[in-house]
C-alpha atoms as a PDB file:
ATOM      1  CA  UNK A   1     123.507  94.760 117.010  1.00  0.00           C
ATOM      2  CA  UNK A   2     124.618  95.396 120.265  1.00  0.00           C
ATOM      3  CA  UNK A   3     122.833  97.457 122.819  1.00  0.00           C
ATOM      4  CA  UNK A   4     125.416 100.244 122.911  1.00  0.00           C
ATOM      5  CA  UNK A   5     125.316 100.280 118.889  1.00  0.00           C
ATOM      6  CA  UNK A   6     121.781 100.425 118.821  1.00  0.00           C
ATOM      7  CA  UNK A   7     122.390 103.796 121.726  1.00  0.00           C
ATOM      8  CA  UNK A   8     124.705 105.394 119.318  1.00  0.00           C
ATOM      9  CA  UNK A   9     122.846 104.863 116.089  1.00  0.00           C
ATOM     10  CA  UNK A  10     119.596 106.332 117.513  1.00  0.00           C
ATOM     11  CA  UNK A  11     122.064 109.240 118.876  1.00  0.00           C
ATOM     12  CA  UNK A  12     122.958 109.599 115.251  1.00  0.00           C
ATOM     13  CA  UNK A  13     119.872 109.753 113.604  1.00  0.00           C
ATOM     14  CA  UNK A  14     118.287 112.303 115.945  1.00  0.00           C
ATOM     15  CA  UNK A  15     121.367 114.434 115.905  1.00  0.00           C
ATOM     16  CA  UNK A  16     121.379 114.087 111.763  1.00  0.00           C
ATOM     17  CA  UNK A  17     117.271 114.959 112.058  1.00  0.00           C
ATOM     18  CA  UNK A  18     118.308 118.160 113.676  1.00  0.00           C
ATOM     19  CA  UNK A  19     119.763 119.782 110.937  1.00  0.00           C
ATOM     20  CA  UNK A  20     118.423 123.232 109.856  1.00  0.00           C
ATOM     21  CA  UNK A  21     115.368 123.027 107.346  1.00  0.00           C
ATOM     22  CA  UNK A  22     113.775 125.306 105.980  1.00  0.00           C
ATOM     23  CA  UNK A  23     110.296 125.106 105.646  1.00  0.00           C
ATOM     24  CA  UNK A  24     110.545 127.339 102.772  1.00  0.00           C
ATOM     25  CA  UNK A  25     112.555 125.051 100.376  1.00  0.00           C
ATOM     26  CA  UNK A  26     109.443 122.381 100.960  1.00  0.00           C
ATOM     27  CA  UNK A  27     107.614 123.602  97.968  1.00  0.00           C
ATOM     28  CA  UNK A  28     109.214 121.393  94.552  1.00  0.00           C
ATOM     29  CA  UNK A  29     107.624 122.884  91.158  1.00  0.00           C
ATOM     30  CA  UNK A  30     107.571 119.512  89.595  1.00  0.00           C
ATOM     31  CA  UNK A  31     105.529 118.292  92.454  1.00  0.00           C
ATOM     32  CA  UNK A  32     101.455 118.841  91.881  1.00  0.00           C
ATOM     33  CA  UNK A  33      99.509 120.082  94.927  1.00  0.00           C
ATOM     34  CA  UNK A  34      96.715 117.945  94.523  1.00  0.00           C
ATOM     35  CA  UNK A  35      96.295 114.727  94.483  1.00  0.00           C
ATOM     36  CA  UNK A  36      98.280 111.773  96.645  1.00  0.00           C
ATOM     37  CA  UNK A  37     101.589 111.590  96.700  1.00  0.00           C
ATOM     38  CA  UNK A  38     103.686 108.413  97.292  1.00  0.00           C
ATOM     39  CA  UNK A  39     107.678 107.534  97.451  1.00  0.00           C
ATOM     40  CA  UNK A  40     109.760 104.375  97.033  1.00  0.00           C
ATOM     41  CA  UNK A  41     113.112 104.294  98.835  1.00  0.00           C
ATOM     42  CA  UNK A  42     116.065 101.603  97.787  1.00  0.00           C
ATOM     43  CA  UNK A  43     117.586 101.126 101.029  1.00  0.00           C
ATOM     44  CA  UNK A  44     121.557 100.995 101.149  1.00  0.00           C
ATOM     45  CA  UNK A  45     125.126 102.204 101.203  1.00  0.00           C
ATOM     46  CA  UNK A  46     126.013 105.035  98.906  1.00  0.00           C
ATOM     47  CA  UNK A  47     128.687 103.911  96.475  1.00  0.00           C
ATOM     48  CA  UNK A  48     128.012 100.148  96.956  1.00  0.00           C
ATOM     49  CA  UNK A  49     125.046  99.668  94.473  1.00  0.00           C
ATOM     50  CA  UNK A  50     125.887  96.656  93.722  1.00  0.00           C
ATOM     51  CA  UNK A  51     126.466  94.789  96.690  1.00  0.00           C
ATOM     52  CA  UNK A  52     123.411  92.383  98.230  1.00  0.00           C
ATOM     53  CA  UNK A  53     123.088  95.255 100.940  1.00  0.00           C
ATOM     54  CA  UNK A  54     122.461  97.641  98.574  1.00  0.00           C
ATOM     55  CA  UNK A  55     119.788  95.425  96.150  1.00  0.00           C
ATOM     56  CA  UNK A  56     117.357  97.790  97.134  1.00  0.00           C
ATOM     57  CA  UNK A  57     119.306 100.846  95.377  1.00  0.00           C
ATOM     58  CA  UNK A  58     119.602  98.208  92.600  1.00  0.00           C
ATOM     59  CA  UNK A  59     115.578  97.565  92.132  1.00  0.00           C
ATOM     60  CA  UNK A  60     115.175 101.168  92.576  1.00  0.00           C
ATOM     61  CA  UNK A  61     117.343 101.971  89.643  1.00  0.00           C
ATOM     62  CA  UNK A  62     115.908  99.182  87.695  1.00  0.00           C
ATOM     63  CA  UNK A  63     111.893 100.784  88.720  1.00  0.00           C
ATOM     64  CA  UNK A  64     113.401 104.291  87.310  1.00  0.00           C
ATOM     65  CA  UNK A  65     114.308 102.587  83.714  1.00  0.00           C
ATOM     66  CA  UNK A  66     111.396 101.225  83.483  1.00  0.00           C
ATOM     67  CA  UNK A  67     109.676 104.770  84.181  1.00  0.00           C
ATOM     68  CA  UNK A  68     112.431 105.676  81.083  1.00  0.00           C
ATOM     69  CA  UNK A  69     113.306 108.665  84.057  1.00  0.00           C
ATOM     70  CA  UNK A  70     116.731 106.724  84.988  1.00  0.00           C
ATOM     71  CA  UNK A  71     118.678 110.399  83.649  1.00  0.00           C
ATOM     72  CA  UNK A  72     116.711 112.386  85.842  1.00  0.00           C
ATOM     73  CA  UNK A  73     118.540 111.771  89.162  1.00  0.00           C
ATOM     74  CA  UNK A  74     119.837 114.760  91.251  1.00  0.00           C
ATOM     75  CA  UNK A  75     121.113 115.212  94.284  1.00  0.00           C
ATOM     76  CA  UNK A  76     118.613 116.836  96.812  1.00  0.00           C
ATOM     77  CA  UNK A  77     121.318 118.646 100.268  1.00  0.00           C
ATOM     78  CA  UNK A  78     118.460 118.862 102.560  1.00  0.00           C
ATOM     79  CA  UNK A  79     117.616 115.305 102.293  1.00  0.00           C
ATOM     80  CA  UNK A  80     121.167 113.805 101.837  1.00  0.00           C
ATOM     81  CA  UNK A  81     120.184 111.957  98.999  1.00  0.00           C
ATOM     82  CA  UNK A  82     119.106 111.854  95.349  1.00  0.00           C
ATOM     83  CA  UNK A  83     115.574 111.646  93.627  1.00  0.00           C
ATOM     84  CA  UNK A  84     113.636 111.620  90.564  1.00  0.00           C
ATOM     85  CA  UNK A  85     110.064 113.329  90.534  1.00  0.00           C
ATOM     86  CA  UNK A  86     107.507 111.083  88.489  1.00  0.00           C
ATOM     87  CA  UNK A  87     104.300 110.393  88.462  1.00  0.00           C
ATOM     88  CA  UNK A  88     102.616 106.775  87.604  1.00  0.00           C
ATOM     89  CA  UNK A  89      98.480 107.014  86.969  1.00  0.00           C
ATOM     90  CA  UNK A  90      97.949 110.493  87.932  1.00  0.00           C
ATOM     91  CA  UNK A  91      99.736 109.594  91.129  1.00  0.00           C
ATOM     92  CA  UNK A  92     103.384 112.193  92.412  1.00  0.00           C
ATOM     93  CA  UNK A  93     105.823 109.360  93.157  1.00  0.00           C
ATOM     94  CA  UNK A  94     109.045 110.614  94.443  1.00  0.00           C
ATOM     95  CA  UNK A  95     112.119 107.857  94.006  1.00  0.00           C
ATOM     96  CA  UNK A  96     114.930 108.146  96.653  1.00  0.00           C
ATOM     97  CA  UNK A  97     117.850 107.182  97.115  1.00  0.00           C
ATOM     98  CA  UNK A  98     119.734 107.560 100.716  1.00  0.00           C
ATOM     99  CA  UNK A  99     123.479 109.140 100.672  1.00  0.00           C
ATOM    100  CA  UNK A 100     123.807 108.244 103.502  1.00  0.00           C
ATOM    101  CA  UNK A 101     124.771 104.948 105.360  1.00  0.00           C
ATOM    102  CA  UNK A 102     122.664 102.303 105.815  1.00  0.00           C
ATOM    103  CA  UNK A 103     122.613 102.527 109.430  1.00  0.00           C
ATOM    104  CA  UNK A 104     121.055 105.993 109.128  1.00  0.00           C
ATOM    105  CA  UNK A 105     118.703 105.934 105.630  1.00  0.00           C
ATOM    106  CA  UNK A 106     116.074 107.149 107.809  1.00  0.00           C
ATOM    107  CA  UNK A 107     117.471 110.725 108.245  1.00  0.00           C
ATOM    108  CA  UNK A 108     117.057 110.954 104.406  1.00  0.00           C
ATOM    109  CA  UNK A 109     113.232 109.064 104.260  1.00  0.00           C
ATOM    110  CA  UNK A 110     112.298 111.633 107.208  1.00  0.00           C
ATOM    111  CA  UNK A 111     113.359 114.592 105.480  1.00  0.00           C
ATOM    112  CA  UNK A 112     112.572 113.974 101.842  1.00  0.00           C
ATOM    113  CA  UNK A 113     108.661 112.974 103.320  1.00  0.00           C
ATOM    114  CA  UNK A 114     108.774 116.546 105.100  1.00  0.00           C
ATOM    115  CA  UNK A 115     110.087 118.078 102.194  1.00  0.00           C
ATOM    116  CA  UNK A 116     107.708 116.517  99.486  1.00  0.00           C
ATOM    117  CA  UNK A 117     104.844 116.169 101.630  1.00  0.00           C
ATOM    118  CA  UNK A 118     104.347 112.019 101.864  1.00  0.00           C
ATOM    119  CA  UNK A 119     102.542 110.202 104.109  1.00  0.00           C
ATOM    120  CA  UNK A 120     104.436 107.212 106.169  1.00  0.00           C
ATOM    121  CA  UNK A 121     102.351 104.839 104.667  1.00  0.00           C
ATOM    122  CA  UNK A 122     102.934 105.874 101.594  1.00  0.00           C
ATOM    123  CA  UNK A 123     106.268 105.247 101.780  1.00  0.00           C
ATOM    124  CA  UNK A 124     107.637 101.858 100.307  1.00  0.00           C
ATOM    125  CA  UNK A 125     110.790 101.029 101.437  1.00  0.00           C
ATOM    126  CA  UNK A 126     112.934  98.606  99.183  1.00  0.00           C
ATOM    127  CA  UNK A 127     115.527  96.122 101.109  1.00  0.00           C
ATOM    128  CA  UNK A 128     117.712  93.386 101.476  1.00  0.00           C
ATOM    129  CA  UNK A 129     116.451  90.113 103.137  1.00  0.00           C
ATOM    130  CA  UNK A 130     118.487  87.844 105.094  1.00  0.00           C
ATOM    131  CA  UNK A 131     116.025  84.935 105.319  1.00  0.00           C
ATOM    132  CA  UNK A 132     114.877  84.982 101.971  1.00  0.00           C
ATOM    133  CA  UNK A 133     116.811  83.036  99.506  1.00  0.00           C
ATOM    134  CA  UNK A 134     117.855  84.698  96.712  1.00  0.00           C
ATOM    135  CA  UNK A 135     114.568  84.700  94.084  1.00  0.00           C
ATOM    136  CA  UNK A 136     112.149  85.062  96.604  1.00  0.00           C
ATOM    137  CA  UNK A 137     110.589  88.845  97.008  1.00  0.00           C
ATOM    138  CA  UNK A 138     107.673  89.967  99.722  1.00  0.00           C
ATOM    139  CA  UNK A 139     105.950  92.690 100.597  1.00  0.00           C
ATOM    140  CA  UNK A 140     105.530  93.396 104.383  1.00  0.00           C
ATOM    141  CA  UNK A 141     102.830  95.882 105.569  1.00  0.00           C
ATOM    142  CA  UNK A 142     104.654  97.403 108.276  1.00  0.00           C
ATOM    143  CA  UNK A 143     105.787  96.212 111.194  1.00  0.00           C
ATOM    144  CA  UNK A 144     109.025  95.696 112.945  1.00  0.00           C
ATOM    145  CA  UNK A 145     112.227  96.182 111.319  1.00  0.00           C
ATOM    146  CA  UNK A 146     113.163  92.194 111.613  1.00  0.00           C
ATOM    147  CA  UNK A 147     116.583  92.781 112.886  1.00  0.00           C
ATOM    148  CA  UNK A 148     117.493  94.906 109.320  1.00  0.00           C
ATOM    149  CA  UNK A 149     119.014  98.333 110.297  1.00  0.00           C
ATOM    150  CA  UNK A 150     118.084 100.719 107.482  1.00  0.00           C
ATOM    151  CA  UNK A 151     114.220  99.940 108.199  1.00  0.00           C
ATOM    152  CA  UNK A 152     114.954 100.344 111.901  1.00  0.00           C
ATOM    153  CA  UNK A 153     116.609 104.088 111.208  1.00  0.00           C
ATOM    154  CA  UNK A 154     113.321 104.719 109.316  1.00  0.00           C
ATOM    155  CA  UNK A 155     111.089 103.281 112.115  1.00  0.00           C
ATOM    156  CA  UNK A 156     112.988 105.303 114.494  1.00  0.00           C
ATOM    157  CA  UNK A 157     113.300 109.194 112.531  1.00  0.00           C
ATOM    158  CA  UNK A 158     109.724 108.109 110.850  1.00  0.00           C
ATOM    159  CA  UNK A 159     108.612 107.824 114.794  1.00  0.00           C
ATOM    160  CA  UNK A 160     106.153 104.934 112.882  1.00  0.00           C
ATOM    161  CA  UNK A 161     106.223 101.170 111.613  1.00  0.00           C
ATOM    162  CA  UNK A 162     103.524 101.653 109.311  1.00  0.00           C
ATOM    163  CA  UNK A 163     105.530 101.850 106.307  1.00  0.00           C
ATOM    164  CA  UNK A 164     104.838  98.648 103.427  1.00  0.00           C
ATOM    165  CA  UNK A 165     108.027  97.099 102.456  1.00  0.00           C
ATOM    166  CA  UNK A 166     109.208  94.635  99.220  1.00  0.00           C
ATOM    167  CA  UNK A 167     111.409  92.700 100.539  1.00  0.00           C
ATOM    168  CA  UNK A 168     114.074  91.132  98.194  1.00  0.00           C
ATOM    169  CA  UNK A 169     115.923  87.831  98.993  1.00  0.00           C
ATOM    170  CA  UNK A 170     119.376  87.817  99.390  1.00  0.00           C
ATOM    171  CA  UNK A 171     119.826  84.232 101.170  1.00  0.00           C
ATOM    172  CA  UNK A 172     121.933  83.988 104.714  1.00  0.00           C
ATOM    173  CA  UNK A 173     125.587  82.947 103.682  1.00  0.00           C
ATOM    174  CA  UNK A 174     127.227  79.243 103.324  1.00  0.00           C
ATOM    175  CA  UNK A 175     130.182  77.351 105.022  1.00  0.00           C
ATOM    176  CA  UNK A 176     132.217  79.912 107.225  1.00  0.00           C
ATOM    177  CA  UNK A 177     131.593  83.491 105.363  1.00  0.00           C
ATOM    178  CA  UNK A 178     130.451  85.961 107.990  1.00  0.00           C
ATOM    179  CA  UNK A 179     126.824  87.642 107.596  1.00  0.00           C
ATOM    180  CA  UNK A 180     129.043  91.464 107.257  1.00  0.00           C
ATOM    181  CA  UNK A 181     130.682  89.379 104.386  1.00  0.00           C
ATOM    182  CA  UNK A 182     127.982  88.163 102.666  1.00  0.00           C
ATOM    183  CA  UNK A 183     125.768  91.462 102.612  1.00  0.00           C
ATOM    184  CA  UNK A 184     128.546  93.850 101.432  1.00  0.00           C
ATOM    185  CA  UNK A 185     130.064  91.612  98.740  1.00  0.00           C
ATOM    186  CA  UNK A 186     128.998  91.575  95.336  1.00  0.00           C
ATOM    187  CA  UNK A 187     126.293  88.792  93.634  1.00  0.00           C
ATOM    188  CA  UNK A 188     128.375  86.054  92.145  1.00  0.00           C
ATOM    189  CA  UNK A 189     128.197  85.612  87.940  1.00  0.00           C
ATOM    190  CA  UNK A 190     125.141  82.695  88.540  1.00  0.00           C
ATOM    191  CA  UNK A 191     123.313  84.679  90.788  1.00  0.00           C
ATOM    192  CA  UNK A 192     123.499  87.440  88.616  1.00  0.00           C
ATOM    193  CA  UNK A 193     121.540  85.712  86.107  1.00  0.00           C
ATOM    194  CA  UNK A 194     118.817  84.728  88.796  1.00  0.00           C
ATOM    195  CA  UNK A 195     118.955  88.790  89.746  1.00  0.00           C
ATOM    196  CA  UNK A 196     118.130  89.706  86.656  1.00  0.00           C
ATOM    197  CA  UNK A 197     114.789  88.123  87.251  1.00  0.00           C
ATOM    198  CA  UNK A 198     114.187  89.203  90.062  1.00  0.00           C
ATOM    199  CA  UNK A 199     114.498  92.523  89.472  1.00  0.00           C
ATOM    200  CA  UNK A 200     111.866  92.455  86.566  1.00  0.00           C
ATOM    201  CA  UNK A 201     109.299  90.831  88.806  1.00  0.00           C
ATOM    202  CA  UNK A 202     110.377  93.406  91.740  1.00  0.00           C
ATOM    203  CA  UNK A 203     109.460  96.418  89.097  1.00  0.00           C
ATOM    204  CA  UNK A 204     106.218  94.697  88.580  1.00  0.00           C
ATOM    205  CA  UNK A 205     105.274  94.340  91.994  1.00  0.00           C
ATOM    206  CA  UNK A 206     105.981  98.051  92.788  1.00  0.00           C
ATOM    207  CA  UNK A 207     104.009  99.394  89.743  1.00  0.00           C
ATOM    208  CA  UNK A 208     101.115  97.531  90.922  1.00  0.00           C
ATOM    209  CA  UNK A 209     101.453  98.797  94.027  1.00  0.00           C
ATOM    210  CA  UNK A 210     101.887 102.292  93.468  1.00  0.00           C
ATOM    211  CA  UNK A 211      99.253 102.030  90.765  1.00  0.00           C
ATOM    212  CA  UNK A 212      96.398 101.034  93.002  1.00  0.00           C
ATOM    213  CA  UNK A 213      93.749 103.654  93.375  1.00  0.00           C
ATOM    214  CA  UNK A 214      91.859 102.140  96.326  1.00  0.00           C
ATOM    215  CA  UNK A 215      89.085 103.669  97.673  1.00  0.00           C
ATOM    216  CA  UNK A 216      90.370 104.227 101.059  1.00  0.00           C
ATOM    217  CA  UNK A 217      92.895 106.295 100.482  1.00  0.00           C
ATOM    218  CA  UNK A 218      93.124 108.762 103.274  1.00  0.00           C
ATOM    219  CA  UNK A 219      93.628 105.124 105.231  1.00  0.00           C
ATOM    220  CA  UNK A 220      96.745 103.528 106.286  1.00  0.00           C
ATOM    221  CA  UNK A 221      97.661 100.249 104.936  1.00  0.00           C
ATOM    222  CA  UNK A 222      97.627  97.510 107.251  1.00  0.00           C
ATOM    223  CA  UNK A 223     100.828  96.867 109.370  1.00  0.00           C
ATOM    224  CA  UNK A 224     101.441  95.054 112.750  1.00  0.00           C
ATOM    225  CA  UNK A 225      99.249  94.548 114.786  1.00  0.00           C
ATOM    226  CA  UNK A 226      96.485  97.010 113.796  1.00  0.00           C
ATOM    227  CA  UNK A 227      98.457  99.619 112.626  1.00  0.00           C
ATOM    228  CA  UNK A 228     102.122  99.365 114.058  1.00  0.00           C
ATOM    229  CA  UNK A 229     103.886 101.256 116.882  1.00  0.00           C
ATOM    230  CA  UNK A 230     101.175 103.963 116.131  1.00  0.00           C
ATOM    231  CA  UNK A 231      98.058 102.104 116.933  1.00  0.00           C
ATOM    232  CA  UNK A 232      99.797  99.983 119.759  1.00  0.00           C
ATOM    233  CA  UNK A 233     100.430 103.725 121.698  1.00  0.00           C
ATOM    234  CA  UNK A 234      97.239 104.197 121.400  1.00  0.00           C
ATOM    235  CA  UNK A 235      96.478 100.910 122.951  1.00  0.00           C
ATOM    236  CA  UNK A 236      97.978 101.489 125.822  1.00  0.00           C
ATOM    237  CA  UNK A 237      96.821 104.347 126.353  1.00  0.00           C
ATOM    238  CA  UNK A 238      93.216 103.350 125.739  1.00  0.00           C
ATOM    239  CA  UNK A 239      93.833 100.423 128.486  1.00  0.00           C
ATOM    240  CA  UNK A 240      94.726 102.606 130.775  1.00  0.00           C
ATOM    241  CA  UNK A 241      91.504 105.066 130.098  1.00  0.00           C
ATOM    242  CA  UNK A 242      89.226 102.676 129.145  1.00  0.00           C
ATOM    243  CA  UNK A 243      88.082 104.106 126.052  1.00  0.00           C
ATOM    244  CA  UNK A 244      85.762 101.263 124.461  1.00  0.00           C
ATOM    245  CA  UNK A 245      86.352 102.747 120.721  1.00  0.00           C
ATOM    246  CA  UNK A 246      89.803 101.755 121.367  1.00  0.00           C
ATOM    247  CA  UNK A 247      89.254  98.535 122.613  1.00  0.00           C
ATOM    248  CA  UNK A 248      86.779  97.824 119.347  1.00  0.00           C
ATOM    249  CA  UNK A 249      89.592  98.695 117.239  1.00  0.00           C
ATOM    250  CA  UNK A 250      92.372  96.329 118.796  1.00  0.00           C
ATOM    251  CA  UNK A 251      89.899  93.297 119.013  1.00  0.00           C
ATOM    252  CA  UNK A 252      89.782  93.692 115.385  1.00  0.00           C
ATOM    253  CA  UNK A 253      93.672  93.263 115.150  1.00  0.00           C
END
């Protein structure tokens, strides 16, 4: 993406983020006020669910089944996007997904974690990946958004990198098809077959994860390098006041 793209996307999502809301409408009845609270995002461009851009809206749909909650979308105005409230193991999860364009997802991410209370890294986001083949799914803690521009809208309206990712495989495109191509067309009748397994295992993965009752829960999860574009701030900072507590922690990066 081109510097001047990059300019008028961030442009975008701020102006998007300013957007009366009221702090009122946070409060959700079907959302507890104890305990943790977690979401899971499927990243992509409303309409085209079934495109490899959109796989993410794809596992998400396939993770709501699963919950037997897949008739219990509704569109949510203040967060430009739809959601089911669940909860897996005594835990709120909050599925979302983004009707908005890919480019800025992260307007919806920012508000619906305002509006339902989440934590960024709590926040799961579900994507496309380029240099994956198709098959293949990861899970990133964090980090930078690796050249993918719905995780960089969230990085940028989330103001943090911190947020754990499952990455899903789509495979870079063959002979002379263009990347824009390849991402917004539709998954050919063989790898169809192959998607079909991946999204089971992708459902699996993300139950475990939002399933896990660690004992450090009021911690983040780890992300890159010692906590993201957070803890990397504070880096600099420390450097330049020479706070030994903060040089401890980066050593242990």
């Amino acid at each position: 993406m081109s510097r001047m793209k990059k300019g008028s996307v961030l442009i975008i999502n701020r102006v998007l983020l300013s957007d009366p809301f009221s702090p009122a409408m946070i409060i959700e009845a079907e959302i507890h006020n104890q305990g943790r609270r977690k979401m899971v995002v499927g990243l992509g461009n409303p309409g085209m669910e079934g495109t490899r851009h959109s796989v993410g809206m794809t596992v998400l749909g396939a993770l709501a089944a699963r919950l037997g909650v897949a008739d219990r979308w509704r569109g949510d105005k203040y967060v430009s996007g739809e959601v089911i409230l669940s909860e897996i193991q005594q835990t709120n999860v909050v599925l979302l997904r983004p009707r908005l364009l890919m480019n800025v997802n992260g307007v919806s991410v920012a508000k619906a974690a305002a509006k339902y209370g989440v934590k960024a890294e709590d926040i799961l986001l579900v994507h496309d990946e380029l240099d994956k083949p198709l098959g293949k799914i990861a899970i990133k803690h964090g980090g930078s958004a690796r050249g993918h521009n719905g995780v960089r809208s969230c990085v940028d309206c989330l103001q943090t990198d911190v947020m754990p990712r499952l990455r899903i495989g789509i495979g870079r495109p063959t002979g002379k098809t263009s990347v824009d191509r390849h991402v917004l067309g539709r998954f050919t009748t063989e790898e169809q077959k192959l998607l079909d397994s991946v999204l089971v295992q992708s459902v699996d993965l993300l139950l475990s994860q939002l399933s896990q009752q660690d004992s450090q829960q009021d911690s983040p999860l780890p992300s890159s390098p010692a906590g993201g574009r957070q803890a990397a701030q504070k880096r600099n900072e420390s450097a330049r006041s020479g706070s030994p507590a903060e040089d401890s922690a980066a050593a242990q990066s």
